[in-house]
ModelCIF file with pLDDT and N, C-alpha, C, O atoms, coordinates in Angstrom:
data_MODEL
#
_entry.id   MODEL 
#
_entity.id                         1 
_entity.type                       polymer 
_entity.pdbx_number_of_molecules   1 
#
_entity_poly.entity_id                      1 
_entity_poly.type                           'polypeptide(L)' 
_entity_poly.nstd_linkage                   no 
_entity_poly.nstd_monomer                   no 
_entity_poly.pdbx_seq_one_letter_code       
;(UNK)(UNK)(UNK)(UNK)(UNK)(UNK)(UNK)(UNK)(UNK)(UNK)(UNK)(UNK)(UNK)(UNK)(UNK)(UNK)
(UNK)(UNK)(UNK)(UNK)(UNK)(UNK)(UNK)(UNK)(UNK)(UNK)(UNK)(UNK)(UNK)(UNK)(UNK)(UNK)
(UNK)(UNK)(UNK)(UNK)(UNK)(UNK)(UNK)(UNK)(UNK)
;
_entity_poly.pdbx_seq_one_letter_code_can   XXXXXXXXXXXXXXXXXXXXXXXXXXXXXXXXXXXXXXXXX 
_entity_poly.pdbx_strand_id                 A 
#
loop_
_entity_poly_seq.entity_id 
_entity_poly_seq.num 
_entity_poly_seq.mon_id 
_entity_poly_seq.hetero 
1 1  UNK n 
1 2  UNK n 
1 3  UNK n 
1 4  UNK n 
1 5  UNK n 
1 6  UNK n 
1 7  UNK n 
1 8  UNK n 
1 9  UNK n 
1 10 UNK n 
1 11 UNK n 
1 12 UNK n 
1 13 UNK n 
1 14 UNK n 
1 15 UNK n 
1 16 UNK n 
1 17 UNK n 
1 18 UNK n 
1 19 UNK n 
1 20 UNK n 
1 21 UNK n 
1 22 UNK n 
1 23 UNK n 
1 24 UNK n 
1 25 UNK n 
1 26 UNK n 
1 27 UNK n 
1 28 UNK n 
1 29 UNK n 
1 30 UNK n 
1 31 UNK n 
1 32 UNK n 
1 33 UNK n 
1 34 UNK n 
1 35 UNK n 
1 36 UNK n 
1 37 UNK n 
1 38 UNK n 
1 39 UNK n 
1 40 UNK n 
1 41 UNK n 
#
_struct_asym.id          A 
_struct_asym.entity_id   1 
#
loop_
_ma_qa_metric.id 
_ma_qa_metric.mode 
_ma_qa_metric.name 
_ma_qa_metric.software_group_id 
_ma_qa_metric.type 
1 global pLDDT . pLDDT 
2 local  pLDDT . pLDDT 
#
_ma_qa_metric_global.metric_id      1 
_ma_qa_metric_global.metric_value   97.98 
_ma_qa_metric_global.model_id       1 
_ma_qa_metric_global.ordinal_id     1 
#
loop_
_ma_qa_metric_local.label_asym_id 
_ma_qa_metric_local.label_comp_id 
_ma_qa_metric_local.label_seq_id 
_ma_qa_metric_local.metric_id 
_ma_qa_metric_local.metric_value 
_ma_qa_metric_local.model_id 
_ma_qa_metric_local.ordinal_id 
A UNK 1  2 98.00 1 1  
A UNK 2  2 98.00 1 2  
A UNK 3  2 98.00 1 3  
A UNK 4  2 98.00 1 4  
A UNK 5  2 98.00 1 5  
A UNK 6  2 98.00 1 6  
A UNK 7  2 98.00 1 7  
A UNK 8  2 98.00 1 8  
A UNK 9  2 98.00 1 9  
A UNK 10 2 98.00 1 10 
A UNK 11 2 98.00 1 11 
A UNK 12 2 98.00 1 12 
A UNK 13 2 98.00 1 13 
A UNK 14 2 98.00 1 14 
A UNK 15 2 98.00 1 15 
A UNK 16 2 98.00 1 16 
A UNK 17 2 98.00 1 17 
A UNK 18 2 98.00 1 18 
A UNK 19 2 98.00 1 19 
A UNK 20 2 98.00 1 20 
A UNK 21 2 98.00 1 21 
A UNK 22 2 98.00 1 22 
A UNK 23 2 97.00 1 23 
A UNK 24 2 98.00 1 24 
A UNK 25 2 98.00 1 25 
A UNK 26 2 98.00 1 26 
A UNK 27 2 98.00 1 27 
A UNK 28 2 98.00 1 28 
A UNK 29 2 98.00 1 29 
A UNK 30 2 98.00 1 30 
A UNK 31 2 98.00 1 31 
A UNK 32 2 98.00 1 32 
A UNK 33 2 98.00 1 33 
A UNK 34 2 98.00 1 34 
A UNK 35 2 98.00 1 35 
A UNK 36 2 98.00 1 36 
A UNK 37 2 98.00 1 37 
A UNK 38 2 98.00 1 38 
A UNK 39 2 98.00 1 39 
A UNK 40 2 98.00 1 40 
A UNK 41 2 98.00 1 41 
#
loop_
_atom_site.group_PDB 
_atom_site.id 
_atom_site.type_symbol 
_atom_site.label_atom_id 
_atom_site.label_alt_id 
_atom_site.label_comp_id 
_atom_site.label_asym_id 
_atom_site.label_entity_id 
_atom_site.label_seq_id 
_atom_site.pdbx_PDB_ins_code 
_atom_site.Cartn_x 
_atom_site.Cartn_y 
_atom_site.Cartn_z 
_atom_site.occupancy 
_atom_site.B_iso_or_equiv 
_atom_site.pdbx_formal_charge 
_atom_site.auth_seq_id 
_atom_site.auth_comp_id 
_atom_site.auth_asym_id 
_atom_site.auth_atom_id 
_atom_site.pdbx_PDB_model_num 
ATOM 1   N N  . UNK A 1 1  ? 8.793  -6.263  -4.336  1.00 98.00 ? 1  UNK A N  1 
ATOM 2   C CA . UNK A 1 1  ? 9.844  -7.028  -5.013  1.00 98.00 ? 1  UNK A CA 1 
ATOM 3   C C  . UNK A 1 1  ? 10.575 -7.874  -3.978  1.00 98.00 ? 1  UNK A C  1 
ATOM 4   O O  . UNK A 1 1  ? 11.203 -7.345  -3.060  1.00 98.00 ? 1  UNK A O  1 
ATOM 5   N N  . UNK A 1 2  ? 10.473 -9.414  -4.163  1.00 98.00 ? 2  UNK A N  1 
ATOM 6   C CA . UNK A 1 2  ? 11.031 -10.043 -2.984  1.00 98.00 ? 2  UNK A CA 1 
ATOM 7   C C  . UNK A 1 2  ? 11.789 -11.140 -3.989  1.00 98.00 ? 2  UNK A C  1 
ATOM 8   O O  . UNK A 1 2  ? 12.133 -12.267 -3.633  1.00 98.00 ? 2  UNK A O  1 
ATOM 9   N N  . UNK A 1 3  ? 11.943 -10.676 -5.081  1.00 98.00 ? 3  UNK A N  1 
ATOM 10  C CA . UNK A 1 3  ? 13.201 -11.921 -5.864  1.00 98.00 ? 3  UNK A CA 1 
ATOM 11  C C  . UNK A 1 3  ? 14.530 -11.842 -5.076  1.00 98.00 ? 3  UNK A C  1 
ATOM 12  O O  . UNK A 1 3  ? 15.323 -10.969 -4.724  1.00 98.00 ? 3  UNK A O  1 
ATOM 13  N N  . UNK A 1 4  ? 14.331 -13.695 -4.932  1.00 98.00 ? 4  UNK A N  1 
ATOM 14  C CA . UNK A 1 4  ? 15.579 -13.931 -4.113  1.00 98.00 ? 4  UNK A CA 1 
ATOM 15  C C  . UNK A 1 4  ? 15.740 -13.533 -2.593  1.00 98.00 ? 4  UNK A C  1 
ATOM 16  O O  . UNK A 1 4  ? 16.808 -13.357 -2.006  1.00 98.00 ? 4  UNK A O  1 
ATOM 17  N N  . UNK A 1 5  ? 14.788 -13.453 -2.205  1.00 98.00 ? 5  UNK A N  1 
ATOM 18  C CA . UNK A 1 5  ? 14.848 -12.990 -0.326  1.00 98.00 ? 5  UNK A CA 1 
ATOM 19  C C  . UNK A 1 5  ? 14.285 -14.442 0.246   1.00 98.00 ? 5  UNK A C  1 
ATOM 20  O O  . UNK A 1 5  ? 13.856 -15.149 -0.666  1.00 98.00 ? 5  UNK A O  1 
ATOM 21  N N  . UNK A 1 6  ? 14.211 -14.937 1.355   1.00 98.00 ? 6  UNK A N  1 
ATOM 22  C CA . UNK A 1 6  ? 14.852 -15.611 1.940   1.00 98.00 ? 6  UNK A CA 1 
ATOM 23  C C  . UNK A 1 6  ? 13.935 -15.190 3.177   1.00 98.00 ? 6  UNK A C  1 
ATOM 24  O O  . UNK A 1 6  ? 14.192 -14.300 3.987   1.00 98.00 ? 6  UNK A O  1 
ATOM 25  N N  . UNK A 1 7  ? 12.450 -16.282 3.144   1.00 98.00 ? 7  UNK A N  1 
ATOM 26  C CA . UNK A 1 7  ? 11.556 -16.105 4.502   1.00 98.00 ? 7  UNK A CA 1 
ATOM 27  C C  . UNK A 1 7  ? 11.183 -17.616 4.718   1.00 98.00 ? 7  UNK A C  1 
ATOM 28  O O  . UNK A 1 7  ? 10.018 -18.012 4.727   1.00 98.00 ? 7  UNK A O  1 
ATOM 29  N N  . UNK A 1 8  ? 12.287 -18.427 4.890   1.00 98.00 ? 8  UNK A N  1 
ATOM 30  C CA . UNK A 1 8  ? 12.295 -19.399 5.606   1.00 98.00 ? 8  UNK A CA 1 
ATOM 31  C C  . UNK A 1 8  ? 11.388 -19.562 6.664   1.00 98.00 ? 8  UNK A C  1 
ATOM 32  O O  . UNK A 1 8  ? 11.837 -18.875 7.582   1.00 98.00 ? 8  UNK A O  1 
ATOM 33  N N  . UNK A 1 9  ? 10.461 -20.048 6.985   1.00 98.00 ? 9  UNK A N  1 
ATOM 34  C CA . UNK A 1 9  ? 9.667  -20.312 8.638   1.00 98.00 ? 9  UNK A CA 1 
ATOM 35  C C  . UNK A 1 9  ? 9.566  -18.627 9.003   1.00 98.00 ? 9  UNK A C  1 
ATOM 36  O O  . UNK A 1 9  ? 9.986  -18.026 9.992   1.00 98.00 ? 9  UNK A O  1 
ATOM 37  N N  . UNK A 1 10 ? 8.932  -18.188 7.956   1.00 98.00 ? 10 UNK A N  1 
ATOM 38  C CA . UNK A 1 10 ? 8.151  -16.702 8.683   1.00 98.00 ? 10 UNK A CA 1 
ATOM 39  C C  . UNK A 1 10 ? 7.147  -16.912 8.789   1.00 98.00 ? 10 UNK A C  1 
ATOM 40  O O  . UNK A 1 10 ? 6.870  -18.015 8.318   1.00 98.00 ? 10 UNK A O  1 
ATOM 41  N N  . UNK A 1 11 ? 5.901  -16.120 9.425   1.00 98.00 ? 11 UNK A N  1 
ATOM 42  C CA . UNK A 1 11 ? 4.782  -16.276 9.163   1.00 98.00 ? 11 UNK A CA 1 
ATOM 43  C C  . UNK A 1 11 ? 4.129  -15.496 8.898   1.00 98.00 ? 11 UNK A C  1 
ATOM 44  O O  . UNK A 1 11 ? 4.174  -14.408 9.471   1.00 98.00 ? 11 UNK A O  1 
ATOM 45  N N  . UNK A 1 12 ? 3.075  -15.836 7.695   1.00 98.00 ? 12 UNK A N  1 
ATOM 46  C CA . UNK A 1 12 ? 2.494  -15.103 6.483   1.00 98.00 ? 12 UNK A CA 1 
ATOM 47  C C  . UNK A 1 12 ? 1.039  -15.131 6.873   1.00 98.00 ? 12 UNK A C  1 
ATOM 48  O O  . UNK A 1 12 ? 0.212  -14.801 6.023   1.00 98.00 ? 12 UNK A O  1 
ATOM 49  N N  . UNK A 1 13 ? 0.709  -15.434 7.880   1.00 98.00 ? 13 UNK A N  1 
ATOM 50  C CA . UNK A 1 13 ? -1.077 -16.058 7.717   1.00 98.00 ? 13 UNK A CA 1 
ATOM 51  C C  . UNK A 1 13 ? -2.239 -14.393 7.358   1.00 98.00 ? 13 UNK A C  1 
ATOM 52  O O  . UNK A 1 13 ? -2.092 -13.288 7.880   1.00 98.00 ? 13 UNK A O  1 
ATOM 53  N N  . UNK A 1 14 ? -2.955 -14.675 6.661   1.00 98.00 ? 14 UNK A N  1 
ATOM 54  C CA . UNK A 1 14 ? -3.619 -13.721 6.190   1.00 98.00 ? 14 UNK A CA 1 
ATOM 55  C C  . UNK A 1 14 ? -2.462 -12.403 5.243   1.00 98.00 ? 14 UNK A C  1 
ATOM 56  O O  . UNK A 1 14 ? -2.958 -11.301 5.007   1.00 98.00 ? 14 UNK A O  1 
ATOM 57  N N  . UNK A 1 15 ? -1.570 -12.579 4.971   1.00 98.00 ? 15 UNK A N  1 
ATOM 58  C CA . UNK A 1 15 ? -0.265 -11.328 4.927   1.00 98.00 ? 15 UNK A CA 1 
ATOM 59  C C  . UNK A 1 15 ? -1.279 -10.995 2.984   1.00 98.00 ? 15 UNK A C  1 
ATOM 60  O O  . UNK A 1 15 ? -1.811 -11.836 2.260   1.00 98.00 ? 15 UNK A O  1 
ATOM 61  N N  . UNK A 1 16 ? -1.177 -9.836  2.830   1.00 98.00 ? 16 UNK A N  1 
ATOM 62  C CA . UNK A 1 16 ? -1.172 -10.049 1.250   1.00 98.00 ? 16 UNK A CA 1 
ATOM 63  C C  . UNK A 1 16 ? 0.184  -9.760  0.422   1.00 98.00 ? 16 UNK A C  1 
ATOM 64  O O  . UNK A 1 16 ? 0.950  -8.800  0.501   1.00 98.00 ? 16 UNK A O  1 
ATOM 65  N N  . UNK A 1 17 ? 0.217  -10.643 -0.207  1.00 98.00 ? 17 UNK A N  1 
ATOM 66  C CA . UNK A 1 17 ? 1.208  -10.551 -1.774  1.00 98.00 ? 17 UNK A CA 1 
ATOM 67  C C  . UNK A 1 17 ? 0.698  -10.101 -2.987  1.00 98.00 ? 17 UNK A C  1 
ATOM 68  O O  . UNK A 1 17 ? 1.480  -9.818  -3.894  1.00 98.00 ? 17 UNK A O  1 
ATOM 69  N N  . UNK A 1 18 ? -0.732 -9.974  -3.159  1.00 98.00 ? 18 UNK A N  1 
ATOM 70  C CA . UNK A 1 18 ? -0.813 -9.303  -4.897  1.00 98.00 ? 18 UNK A CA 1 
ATOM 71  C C  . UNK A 1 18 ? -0.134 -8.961  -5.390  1.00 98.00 ? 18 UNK A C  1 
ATOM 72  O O  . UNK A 1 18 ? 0.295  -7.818  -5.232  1.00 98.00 ? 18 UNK A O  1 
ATOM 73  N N  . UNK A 1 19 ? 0.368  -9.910  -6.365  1.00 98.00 ? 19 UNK A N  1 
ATOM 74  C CA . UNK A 1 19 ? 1.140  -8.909  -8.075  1.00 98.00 ? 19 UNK A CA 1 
ATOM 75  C C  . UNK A 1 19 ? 2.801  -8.790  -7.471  1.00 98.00 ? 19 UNK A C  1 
ATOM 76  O O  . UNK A 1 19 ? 3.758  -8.261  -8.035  1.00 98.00 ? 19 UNK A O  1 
ATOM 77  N N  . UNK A 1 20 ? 2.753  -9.519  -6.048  1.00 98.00 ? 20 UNK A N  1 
ATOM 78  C CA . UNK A 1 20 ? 4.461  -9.214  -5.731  1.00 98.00 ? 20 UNK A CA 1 
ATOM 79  C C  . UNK A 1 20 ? 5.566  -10.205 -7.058  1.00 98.00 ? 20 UNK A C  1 
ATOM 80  O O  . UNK A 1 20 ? 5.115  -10.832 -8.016  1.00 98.00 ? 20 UNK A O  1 
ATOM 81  N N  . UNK A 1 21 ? 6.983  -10.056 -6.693  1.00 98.00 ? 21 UNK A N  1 
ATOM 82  C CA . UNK A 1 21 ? 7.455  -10.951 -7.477  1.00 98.00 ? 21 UNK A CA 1 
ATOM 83  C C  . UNK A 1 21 ? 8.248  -11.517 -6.310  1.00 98.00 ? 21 UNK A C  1 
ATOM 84  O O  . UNK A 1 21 ? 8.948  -10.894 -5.512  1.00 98.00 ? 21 UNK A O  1 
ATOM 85  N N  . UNK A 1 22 ? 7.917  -13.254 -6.388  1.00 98.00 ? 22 UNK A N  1 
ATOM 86  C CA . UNK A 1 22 ? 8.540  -13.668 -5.593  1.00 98.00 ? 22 UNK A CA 1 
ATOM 87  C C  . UNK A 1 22 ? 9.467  -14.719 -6.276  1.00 98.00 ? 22 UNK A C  1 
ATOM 88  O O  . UNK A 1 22 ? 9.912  -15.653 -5.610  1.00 98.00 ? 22 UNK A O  1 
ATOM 89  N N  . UNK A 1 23 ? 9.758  -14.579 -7.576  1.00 97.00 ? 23 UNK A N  1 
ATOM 90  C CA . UNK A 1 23 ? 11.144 -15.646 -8.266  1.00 97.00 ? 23 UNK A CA 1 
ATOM 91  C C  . UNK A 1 23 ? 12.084 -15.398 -7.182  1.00 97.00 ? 23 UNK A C  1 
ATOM 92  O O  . UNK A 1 23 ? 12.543 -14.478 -6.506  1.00 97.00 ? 23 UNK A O  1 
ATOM 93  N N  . UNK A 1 24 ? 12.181 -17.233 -7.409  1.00 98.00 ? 24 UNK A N  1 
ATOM 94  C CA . UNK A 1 24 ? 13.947 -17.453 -6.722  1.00 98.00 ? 24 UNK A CA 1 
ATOM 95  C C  . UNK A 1 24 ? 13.832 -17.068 -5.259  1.00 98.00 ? 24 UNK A C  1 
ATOM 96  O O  . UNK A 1 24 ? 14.699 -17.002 -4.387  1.00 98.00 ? 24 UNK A O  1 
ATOM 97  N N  . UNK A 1 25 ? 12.577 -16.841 -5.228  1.00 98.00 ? 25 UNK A N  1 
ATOM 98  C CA . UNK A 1 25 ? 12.100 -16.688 -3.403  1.00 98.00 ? 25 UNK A CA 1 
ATOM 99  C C  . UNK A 1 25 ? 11.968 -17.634 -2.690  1.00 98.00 ? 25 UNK A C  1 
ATOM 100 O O  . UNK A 1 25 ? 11.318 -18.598 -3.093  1.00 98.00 ? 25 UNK A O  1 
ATOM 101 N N  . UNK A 1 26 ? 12.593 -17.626 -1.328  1.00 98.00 ? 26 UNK A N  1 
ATOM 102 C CA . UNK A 1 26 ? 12.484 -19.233 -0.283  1.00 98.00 ? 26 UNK A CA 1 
ATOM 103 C C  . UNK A 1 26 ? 11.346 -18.651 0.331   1.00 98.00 ? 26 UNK A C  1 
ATOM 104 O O  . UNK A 1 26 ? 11.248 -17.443 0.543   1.00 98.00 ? 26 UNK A O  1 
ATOM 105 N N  . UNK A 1 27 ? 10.653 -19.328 0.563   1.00 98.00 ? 27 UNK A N  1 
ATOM 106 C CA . UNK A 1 27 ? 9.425  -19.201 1.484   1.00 98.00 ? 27 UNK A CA 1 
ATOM 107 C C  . UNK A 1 27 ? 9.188  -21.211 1.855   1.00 98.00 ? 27 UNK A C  1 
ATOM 108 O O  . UNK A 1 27 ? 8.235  -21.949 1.602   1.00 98.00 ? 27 UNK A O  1 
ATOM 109 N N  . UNK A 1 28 ? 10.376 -21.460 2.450   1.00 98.00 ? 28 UNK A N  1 
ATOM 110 C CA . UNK A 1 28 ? 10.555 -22.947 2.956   1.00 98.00 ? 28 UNK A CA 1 
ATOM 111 C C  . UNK A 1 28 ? 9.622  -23.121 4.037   1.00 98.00 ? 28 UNK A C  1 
ATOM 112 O O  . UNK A 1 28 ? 10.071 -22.431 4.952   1.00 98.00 ? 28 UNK A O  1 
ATOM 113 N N  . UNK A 1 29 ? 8.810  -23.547 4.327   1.00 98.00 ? 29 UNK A N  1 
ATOM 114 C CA . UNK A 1 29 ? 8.025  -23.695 5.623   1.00 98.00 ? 29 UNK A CA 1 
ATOM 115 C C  . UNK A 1 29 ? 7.244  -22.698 5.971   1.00 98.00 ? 29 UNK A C  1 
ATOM 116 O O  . UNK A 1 29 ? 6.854  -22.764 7.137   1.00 98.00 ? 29 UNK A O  1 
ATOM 117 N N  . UNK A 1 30 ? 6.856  -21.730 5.314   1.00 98.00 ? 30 UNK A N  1 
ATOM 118 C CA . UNK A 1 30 ? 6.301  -20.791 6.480   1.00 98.00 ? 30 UNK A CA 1 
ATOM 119 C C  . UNK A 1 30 ? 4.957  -20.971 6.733   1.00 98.00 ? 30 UNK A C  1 
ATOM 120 O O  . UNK A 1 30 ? 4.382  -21.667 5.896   1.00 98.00 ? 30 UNK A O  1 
ATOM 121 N N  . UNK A 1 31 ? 4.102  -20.430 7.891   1.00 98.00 ? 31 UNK A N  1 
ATOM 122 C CA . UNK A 1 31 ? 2.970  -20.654 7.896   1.00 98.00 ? 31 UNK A CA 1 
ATOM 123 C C  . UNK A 1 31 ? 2.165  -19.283 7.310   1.00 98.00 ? 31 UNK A C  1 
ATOM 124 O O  . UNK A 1 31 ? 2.084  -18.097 7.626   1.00 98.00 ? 31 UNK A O  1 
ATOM 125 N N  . UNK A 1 32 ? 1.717  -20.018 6.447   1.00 98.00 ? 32 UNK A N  1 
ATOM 126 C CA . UNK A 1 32 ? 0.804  -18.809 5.610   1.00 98.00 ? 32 UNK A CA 1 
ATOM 127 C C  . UNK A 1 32 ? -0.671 -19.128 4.956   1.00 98.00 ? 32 UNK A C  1 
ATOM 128 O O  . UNK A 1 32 ? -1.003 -18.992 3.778   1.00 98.00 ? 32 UNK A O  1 
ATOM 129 N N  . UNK A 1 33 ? -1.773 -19.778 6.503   1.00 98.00 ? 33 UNK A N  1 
ATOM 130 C CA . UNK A 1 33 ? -2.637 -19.881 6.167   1.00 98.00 ? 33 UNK A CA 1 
ATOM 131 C C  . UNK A 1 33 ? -3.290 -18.198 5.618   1.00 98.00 ? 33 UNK A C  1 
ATOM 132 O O  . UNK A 1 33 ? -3.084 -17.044 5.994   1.00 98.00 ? 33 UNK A O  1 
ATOM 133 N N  . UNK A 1 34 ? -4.308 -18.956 4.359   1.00 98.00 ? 34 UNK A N  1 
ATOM 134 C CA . UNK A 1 34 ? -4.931 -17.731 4.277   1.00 98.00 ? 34 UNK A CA 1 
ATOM 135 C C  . UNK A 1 34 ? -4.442 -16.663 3.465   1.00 98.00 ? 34 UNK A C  1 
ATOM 136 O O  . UNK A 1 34 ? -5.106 -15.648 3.254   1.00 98.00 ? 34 UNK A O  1 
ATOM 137 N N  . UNK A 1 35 ? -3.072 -16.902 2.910   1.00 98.00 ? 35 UNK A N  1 
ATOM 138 C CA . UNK A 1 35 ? -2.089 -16.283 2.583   1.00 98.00 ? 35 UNK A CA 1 
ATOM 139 C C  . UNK A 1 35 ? -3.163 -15.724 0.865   1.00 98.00 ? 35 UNK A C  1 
ATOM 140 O O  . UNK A 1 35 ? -3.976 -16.477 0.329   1.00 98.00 ? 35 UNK A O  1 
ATOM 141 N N  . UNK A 1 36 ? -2.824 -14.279 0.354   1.00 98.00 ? 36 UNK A N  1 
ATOM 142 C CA . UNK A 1 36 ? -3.022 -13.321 -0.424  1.00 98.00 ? 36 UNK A CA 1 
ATOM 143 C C  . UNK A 1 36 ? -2.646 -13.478 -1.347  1.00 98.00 ? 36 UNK A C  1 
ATOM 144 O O  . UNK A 1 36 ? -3.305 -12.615 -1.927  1.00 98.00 ? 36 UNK A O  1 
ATOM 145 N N  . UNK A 1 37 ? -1.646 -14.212 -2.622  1.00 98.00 ? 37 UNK A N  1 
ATOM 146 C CA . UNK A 1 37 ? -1.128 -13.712 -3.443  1.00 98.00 ? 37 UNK A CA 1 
ATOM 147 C C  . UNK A 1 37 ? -1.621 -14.319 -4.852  1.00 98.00 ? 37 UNK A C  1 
ATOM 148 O O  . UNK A 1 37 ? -1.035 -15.214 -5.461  1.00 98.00 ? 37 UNK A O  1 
ATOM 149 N N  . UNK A 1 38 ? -2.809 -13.668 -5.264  1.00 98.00 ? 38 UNK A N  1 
ATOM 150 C CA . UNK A 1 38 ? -3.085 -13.432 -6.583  1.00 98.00 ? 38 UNK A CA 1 
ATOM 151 C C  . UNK A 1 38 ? -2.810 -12.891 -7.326  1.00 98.00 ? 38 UNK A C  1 
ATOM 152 O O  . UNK A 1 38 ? -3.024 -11.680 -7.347  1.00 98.00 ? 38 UNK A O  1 
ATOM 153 N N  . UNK A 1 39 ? -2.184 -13.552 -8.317  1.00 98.00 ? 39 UNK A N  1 
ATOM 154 C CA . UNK A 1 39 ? -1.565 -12.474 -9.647  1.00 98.00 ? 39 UNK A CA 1 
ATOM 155 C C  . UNK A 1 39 ? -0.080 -12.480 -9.515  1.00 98.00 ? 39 UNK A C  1 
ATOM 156 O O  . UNK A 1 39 ? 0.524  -11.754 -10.305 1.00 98.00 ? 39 UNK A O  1 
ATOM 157 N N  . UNK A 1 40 ? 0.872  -13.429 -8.334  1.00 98.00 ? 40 UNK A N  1 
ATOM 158 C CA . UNK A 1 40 ? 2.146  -13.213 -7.951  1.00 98.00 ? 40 UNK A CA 1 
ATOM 159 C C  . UNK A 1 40 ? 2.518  -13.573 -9.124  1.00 98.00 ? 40 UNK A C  1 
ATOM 160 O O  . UNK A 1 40 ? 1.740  -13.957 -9.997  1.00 98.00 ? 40 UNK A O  1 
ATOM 161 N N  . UNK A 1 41 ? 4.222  -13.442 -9.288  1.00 98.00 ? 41 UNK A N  1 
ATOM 162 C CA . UNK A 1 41 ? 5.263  -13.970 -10.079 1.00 98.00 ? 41 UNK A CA 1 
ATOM 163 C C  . UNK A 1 41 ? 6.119  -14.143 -8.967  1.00 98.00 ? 41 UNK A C  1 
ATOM 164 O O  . UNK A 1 41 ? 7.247  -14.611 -9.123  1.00 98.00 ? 41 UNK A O  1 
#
C-alpha cells in the first residue's frame, strides 16, 4: 500500500510492484527501468 507516498527521484529499476496501490502516488522522476507493476492501482 503506497497511496499517497512520495518517491520522487528514487530508484525502482527492476523493483516489483504487482497488485500494489499506488493512487495519489508521486513517483516524479524516478528511474525505474524494467520496473514490475502489473495489475497496479
Amino acid at each position: 500500500n503506497l497511496t499517497g507516498a512520495n518517491l520522487t527521484r528514487a530508484s525502482l529499476q527492476q523493483a516489483s510492484l504487482r497488485g500494489a496501490n499506488l493512487s495519489n502516488t508521486k513517483l516524479i522522476a524516478i528511474t525505474g527501468w524494467a520496473l514490475m507493476a502489473q495489475g497496479a492501482k
